[in-house]
C-alpha atoms as a PDB file:
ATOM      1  CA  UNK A   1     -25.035 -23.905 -26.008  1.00  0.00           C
ATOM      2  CA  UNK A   2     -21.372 -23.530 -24.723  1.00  0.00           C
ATOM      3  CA  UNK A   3     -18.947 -26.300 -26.176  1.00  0.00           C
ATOM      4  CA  UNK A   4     -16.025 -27.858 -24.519  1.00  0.00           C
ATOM      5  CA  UNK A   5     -13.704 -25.801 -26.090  1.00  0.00           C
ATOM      6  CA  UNK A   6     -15.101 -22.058 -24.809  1.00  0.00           C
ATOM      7  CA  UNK A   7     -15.750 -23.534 -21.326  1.00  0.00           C
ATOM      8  CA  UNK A   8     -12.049 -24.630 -21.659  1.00  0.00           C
ATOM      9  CA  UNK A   9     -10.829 -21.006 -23.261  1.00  0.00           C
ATOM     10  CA  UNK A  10     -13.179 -18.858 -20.697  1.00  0.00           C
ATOM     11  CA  UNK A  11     -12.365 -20.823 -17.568  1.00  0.00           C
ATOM     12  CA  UNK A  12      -8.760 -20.452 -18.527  1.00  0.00           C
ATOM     13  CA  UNK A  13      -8.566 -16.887 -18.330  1.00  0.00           C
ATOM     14  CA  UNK A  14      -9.342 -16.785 -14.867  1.00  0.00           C
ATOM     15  CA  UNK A  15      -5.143 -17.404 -14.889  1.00  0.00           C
ATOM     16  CA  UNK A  16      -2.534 -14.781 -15.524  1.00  0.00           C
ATOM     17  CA  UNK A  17      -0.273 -17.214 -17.584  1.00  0.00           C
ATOM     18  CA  UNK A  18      -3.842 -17.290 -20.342  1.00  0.00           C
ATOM     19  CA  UNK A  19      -4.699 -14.228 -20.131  1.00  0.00           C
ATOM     20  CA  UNK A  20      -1.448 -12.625 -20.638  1.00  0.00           C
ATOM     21  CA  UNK A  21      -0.941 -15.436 -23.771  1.00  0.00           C
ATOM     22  CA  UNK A  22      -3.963 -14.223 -25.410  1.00  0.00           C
ATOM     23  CA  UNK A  23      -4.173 -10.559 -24.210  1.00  0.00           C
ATOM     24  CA  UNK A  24      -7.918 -10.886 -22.756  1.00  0.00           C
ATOM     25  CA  UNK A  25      -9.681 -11.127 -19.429  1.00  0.00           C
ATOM     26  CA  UNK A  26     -13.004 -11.747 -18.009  1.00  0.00           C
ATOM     27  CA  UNK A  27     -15.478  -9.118 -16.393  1.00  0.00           C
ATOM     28  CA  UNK A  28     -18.476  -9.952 -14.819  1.00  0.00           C
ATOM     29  CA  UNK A  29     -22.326  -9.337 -13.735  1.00  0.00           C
ATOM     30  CA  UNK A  30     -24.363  -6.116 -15.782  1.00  0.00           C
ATOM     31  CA  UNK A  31     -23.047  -2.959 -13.670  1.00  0.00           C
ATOM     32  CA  UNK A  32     -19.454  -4.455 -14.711  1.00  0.00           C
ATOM     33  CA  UNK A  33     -20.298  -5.016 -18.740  1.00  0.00           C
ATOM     34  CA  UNK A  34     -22.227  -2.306 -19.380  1.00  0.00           C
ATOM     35  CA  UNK A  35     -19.245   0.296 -17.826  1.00  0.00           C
ATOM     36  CA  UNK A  36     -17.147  -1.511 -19.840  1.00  0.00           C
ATOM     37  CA  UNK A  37     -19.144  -1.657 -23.066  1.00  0.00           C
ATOM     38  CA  UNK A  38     -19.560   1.906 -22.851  1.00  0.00           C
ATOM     39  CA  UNK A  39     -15.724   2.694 -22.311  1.00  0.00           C
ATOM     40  CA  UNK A  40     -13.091   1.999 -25.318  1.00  0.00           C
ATOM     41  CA  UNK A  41     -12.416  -1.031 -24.009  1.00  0.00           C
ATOM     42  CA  UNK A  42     -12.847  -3.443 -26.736  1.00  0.00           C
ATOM     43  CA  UNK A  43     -15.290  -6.533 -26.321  1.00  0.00           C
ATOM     44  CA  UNK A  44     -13.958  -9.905 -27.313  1.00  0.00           C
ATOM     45  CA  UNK A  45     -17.384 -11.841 -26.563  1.00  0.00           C
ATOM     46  CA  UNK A  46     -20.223 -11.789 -24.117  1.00  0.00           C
ATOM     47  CA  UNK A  47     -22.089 -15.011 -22.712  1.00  0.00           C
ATOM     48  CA  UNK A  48     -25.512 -13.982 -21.165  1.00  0.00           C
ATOM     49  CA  UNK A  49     -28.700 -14.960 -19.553  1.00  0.00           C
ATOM     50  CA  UNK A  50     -30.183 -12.476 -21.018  1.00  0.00           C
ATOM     51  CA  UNK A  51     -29.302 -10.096 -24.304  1.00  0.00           C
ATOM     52  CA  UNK A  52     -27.397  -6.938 -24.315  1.00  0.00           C
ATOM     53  CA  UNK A  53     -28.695  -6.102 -27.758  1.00  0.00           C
ATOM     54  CA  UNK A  54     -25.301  -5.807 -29.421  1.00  0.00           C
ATOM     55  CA  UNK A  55     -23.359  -7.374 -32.313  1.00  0.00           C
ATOM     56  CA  UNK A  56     -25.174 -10.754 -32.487  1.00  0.00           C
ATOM     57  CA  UNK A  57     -22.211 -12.205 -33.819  1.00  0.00           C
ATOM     58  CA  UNK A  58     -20.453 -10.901 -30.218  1.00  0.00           C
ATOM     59  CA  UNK A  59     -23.361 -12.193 -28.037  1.00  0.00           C
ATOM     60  CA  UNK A  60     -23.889 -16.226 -26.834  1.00  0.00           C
ATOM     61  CA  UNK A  61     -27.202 -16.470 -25.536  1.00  0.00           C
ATOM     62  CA  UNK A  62     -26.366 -19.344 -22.628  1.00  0.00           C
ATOM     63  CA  UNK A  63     -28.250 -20.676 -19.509  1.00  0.00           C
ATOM     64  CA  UNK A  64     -27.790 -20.076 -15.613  1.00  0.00           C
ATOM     65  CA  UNK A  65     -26.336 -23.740 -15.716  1.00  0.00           C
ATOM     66  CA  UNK A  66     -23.966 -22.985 -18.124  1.00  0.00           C
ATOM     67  CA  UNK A  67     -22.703 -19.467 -16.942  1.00  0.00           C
ATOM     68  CA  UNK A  68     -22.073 -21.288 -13.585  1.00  0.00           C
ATOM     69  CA  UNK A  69     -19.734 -23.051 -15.478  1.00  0.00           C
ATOM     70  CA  UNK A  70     -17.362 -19.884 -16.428  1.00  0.00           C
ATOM     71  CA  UNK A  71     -17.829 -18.088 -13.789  1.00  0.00           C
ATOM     72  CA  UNK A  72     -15.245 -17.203 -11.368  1.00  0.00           C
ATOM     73  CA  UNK A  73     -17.977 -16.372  -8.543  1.00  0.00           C
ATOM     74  CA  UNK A  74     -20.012 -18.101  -6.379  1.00  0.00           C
ATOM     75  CA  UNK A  75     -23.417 -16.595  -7.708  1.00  0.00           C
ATOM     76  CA  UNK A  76     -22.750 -15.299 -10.863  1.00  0.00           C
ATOM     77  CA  UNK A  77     -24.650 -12.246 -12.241  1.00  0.00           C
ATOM     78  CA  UNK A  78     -26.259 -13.022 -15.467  1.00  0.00           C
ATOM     79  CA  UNK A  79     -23.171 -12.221 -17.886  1.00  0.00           C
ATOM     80  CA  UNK A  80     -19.889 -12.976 -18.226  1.00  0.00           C
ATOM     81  CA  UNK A  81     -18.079 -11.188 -20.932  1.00  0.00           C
ATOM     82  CA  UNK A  82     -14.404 -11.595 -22.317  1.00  0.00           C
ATOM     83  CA  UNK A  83     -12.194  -7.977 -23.103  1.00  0.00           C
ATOM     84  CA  UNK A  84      -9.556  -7.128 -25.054  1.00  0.00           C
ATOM     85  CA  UNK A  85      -6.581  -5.962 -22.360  1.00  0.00           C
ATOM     86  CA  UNK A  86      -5.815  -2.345 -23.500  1.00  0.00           C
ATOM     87  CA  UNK A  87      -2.476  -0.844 -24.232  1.00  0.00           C
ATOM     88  CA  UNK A  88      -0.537   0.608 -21.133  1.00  0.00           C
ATOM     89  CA  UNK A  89      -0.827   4.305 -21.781  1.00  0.00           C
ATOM     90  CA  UNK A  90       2.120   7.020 -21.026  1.00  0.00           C
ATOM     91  CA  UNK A  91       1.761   8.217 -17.434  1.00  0.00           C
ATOM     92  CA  UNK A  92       1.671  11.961 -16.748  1.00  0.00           C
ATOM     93  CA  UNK A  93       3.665  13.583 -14.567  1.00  0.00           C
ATOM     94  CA  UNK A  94       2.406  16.782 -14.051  1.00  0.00           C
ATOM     95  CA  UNK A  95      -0.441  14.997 -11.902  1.00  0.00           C
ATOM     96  CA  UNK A  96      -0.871  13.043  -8.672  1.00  0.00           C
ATOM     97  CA  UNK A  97       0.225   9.343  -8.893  1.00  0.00           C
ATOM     98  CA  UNK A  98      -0.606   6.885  -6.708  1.00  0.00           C
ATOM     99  CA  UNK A  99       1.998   3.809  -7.067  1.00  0.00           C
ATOM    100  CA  UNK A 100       1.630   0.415  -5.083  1.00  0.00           C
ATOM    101  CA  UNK A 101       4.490  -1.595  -4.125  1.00  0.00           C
ATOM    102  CA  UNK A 102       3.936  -5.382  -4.013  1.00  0.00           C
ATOM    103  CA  UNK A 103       0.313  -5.123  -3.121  1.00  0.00           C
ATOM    104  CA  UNK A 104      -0.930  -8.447  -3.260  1.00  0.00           C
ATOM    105  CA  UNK A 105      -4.800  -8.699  -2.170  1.00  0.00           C
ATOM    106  CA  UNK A 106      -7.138  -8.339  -5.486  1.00  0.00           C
ATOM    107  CA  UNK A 107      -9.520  -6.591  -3.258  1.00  0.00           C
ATOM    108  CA  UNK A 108      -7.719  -4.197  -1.967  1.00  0.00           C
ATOM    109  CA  UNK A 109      -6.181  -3.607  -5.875  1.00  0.00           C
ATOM    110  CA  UNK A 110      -9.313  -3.391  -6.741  1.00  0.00           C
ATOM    111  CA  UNK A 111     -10.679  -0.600  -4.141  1.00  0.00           C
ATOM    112  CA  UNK A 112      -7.874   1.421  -4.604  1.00  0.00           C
ATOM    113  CA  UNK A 113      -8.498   1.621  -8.338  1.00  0.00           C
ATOM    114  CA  UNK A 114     -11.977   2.868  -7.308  1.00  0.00           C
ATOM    115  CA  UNK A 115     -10.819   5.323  -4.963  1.00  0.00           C
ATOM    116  CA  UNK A 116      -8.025   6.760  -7.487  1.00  0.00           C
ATOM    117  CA  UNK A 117     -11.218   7.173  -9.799  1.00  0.00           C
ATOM    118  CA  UNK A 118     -13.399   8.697  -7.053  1.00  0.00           C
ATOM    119  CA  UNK A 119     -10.463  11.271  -6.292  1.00  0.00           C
ATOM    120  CA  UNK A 120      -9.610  11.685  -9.643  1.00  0.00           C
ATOM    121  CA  UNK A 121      -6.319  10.030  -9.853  1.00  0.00           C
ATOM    122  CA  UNK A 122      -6.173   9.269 -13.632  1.00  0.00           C
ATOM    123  CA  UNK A 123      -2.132   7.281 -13.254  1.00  0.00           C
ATOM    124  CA  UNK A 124      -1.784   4.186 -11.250  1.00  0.00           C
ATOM    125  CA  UNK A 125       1.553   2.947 -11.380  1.00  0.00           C
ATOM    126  CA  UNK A 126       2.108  -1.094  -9.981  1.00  0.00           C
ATOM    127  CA  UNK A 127       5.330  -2.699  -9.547  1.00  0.00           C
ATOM    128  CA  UNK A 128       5.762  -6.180 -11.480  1.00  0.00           C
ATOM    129  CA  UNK A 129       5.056  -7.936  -8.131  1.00  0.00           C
ATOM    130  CA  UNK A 130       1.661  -6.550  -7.506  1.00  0.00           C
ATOM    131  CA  UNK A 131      -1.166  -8.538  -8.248  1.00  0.00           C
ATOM    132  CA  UNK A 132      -2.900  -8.195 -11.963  1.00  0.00           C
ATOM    133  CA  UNK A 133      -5.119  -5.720 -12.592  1.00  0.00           C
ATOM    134  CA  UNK A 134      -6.817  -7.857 -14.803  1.00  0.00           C
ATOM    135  CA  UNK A 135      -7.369 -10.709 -12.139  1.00  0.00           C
ATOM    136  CA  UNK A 136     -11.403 -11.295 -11.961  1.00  0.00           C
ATOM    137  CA  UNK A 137     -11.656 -10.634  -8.411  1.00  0.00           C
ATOM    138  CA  UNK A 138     -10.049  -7.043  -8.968  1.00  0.00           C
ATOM    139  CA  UNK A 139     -11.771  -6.286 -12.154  1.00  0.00           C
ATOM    140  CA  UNK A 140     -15.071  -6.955 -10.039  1.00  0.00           C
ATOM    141  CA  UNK A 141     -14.141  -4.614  -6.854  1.00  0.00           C
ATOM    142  CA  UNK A 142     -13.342  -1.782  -9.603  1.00  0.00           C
ATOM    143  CA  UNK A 143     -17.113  -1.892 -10.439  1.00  0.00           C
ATOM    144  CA  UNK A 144     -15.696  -0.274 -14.206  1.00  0.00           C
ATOM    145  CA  UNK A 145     -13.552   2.253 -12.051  1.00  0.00           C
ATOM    146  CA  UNK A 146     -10.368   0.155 -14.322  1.00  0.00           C
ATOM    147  CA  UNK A 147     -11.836   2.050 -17.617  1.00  0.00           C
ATOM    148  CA  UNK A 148     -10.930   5.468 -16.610  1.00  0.00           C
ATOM    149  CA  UNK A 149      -7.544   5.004 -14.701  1.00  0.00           C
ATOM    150  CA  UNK A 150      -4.315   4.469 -16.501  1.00  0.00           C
ATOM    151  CA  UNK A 151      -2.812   1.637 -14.798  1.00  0.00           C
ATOM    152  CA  UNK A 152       1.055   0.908 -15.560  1.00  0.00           C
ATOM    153  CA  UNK A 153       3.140  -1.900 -14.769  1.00  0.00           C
ATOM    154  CA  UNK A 154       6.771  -1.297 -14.073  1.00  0.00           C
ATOM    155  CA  UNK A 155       9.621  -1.296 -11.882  1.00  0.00           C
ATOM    156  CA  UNK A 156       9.046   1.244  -9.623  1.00  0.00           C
ATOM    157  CA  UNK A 157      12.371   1.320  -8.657  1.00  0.00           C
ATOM    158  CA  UNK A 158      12.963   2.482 -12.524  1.00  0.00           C
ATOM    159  CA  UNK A 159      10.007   4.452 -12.737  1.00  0.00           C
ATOM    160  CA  UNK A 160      10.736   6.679  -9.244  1.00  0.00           C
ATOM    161  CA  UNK A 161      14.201   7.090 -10.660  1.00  0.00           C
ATOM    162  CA  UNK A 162      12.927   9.430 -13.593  1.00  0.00           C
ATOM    163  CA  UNK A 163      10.570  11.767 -11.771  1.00  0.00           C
ATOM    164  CA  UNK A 164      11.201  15.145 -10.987  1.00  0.00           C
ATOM    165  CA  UNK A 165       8.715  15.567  -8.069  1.00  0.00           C
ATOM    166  CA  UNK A 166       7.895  15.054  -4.280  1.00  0.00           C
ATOM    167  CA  UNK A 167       7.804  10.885  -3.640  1.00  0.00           C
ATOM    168  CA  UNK A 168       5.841  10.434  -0.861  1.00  0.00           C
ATOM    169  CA  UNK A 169       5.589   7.197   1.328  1.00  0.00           C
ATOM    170  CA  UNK A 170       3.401   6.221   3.931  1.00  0.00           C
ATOM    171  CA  UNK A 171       5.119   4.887   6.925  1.00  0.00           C
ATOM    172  CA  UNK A 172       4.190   4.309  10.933  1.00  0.00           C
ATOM    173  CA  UNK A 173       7.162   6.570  11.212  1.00  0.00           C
ATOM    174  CA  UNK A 174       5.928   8.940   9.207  1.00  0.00           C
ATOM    175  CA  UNK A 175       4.674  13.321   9.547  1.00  0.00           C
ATOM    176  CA  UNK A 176       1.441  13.350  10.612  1.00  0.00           C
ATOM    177  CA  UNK A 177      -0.814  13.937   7.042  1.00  0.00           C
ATOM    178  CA  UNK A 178      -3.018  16.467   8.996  1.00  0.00           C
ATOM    179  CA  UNK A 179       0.057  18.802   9.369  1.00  0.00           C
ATOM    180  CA  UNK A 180       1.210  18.686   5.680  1.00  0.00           C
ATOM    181  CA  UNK A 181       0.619  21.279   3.035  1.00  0.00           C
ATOM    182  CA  UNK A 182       0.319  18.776   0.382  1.00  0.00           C
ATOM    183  CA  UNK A 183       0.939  19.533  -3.708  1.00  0.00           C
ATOM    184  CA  UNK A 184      -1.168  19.028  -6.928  1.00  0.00           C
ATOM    185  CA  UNK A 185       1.626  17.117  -8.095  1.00  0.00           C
ATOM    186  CA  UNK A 186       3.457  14.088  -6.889  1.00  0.00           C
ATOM    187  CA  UNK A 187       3.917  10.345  -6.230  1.00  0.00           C
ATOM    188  CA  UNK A 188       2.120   8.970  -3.421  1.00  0.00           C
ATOM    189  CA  UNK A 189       3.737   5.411  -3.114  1.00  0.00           C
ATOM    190  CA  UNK A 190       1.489   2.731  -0.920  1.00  0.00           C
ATOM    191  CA  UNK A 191       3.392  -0.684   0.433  1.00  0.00           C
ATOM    192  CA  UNK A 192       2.557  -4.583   0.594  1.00  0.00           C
ATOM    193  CA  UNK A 193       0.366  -5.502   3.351  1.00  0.00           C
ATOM    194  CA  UNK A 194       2.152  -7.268   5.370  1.00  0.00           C
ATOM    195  CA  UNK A 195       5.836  -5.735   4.647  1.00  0.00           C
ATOM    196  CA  UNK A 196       4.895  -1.759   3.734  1.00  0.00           C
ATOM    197  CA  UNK A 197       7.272  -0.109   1.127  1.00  0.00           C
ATOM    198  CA  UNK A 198      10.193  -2.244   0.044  1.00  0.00           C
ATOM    199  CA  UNK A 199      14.013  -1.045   0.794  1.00  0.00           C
ATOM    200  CA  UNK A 200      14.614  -0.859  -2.933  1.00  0.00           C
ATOM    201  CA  UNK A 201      11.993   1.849  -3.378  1.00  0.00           C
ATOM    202  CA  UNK A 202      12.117   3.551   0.413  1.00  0.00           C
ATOM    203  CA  UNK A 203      15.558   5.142  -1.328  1.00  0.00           C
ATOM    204  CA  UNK A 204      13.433   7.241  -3.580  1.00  0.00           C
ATOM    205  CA  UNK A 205      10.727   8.486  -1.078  1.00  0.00           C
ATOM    206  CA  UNK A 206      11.408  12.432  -0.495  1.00  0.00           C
ATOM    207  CA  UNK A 207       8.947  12.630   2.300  1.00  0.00           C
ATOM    208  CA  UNK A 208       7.515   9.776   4.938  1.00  0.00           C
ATOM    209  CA  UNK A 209       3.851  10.623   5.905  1.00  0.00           C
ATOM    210  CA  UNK A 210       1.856   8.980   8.592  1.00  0.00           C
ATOM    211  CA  UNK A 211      -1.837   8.706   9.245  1.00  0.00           C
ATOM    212  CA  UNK A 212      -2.014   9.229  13.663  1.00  0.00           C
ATOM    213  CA  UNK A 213      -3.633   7.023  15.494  1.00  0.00           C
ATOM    214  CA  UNK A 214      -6.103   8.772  17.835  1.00  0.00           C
ATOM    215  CA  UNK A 215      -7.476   5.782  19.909  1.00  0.00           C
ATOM    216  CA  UNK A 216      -6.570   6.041  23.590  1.00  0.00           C
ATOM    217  CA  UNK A 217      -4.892   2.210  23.561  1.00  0.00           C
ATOM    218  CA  UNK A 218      -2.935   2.996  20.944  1.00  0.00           C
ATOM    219  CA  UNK A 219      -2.444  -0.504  19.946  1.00  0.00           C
ATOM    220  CA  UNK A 220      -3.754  -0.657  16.277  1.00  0.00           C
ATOM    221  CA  UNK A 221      -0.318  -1.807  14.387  1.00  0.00           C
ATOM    222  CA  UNK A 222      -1.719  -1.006  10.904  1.00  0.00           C
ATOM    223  CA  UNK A 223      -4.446   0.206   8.294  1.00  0.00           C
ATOM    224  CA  UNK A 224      -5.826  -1.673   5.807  1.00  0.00           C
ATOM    225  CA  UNK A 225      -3.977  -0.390   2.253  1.00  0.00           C
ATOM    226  CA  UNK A 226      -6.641   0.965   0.696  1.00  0.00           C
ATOM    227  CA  UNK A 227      -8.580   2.017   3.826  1.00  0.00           C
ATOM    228  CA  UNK A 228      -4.706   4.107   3.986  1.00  0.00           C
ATOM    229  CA  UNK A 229      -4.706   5.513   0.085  1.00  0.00           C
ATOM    230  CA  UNK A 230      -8.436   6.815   0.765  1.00  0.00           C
ATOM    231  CA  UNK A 231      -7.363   8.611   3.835  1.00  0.00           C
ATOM    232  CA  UNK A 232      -4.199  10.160   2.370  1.00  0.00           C
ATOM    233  CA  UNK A 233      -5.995  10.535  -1.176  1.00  0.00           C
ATOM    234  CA  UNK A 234      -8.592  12.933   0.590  1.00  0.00           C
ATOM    235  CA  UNK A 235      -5.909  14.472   2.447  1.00  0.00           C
ATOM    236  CA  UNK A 236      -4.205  15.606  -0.707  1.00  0.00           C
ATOM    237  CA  UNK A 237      -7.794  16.445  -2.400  1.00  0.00           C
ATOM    238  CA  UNK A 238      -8.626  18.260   0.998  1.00  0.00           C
ATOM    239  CA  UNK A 239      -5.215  20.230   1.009  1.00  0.00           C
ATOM    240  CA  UNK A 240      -5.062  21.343  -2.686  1.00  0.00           C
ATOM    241  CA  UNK A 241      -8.820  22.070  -3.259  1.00  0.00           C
ATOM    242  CA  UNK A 242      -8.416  19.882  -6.702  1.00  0.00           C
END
């Protein structure tokens, strides 16, 4: 049975401010766990429905009622389990990067995580003003994708200002992708939403590349972010055969 206290602790982390203070965060529903129980993440504690046949003293067996209670979603998936927040790792440059400026939807955070892991993008750099990576709602659209990219908080105005290869930015404005001979290595930087890439990092893009619009209106004004970084992350995949 849960006490007051761990309904109190768990439900907190569901907030940056907590989970930052105590260096954890909350993952949810079996697919989730398991990926991350069988990365190096380490496990802080796991509240289930039903047992995962680890470290008893690790597991809480608890009731539907009671995981309702924790859970950040509307029909939670038989676990909830709390994580230790890893170290941010060096990021390598000899590699494709994919950096987001000032994306704020947990969603789309969350897909492009996935995609970087589908396409094999192993360095995700975020500037300080994109949402946590550690948010529940992102850590469930990464389906475990988070445990095997290297994701890296930092002003990327700083970080861009040290690398020594091709920034690339995606704007309206932009080349045509489809025309580009693409490289292995690079930055591909992706913008806010609503506002693209910020003035403070457009400085430091070396080349502007656009994804055409082919419908015969022509009035689409934008793609979705991370509908964007899987176009362009194939595009690069496509063009260097890696």
């Amino acid at each position: 049975m849960l006490s007051k206290n761990q309904i109190k602790f768990v439900r907190r982390l569901k907030q940056k401010k907590y989970r930052q203070q105590h260096g954890l965060f909350i993952a949810e529903g079996v697919k989730t766990i398991t990926e991350l129980l069988n990365s190096n993440f380490e496990l802080y504690h796991l509240y289930t429905t039903e047992s995962f046949n680890i470290d008893a003293n690790l597991e809480t067996m608890i009731s539907f009622p009671e995981l309702k209670k924790i859970s950040a979603l509307k029909s939670p998936n038989k676990a909830l389990a709390v994580f230790v927040m890893p170290e941010q790792q060096s990021v390598d440059l000899n590699t494709l990067i994919v950096a987001l400026d000032d994306v704020q939807d947990p969603g789309n955070l969350g897909t492009i995580i996935r995609l970087c892991d589908w396409f094999g993008v192993t360095h995700l750099v975020c500037s300080e003003t994109t949402v946590d990576c550690f948010n529940p709602k992102v850590i469930q659209a990464t389906m475990g994708s988070i445990t095997r990219v290297n994701i890296v908080y930092s002003s990327l105005h700083d970080f861009l200002s040290d690398v020594d290869v091709d920034v690339f930015g995606a704007f309206m404005e932009g080349k045509p992708v489809y025309s580009q001979q693409l490289p292995e290595q690079g930055v591909l930087v992706m913008g806010n939403e609503g506002n693209g890439i910020s003035d403070a990092v457009k400085q430091h893009i070396t080349k502007k590349i656009a994804i055409p619009r082919f419908g015969d209106m022509q009035k689409t004004e934008s793609l979705n972010v991370a509908t964007a970084t899987a176009i362009l992350l194939s595009e690069f995949k496509r063009s260097t055969g890696t």
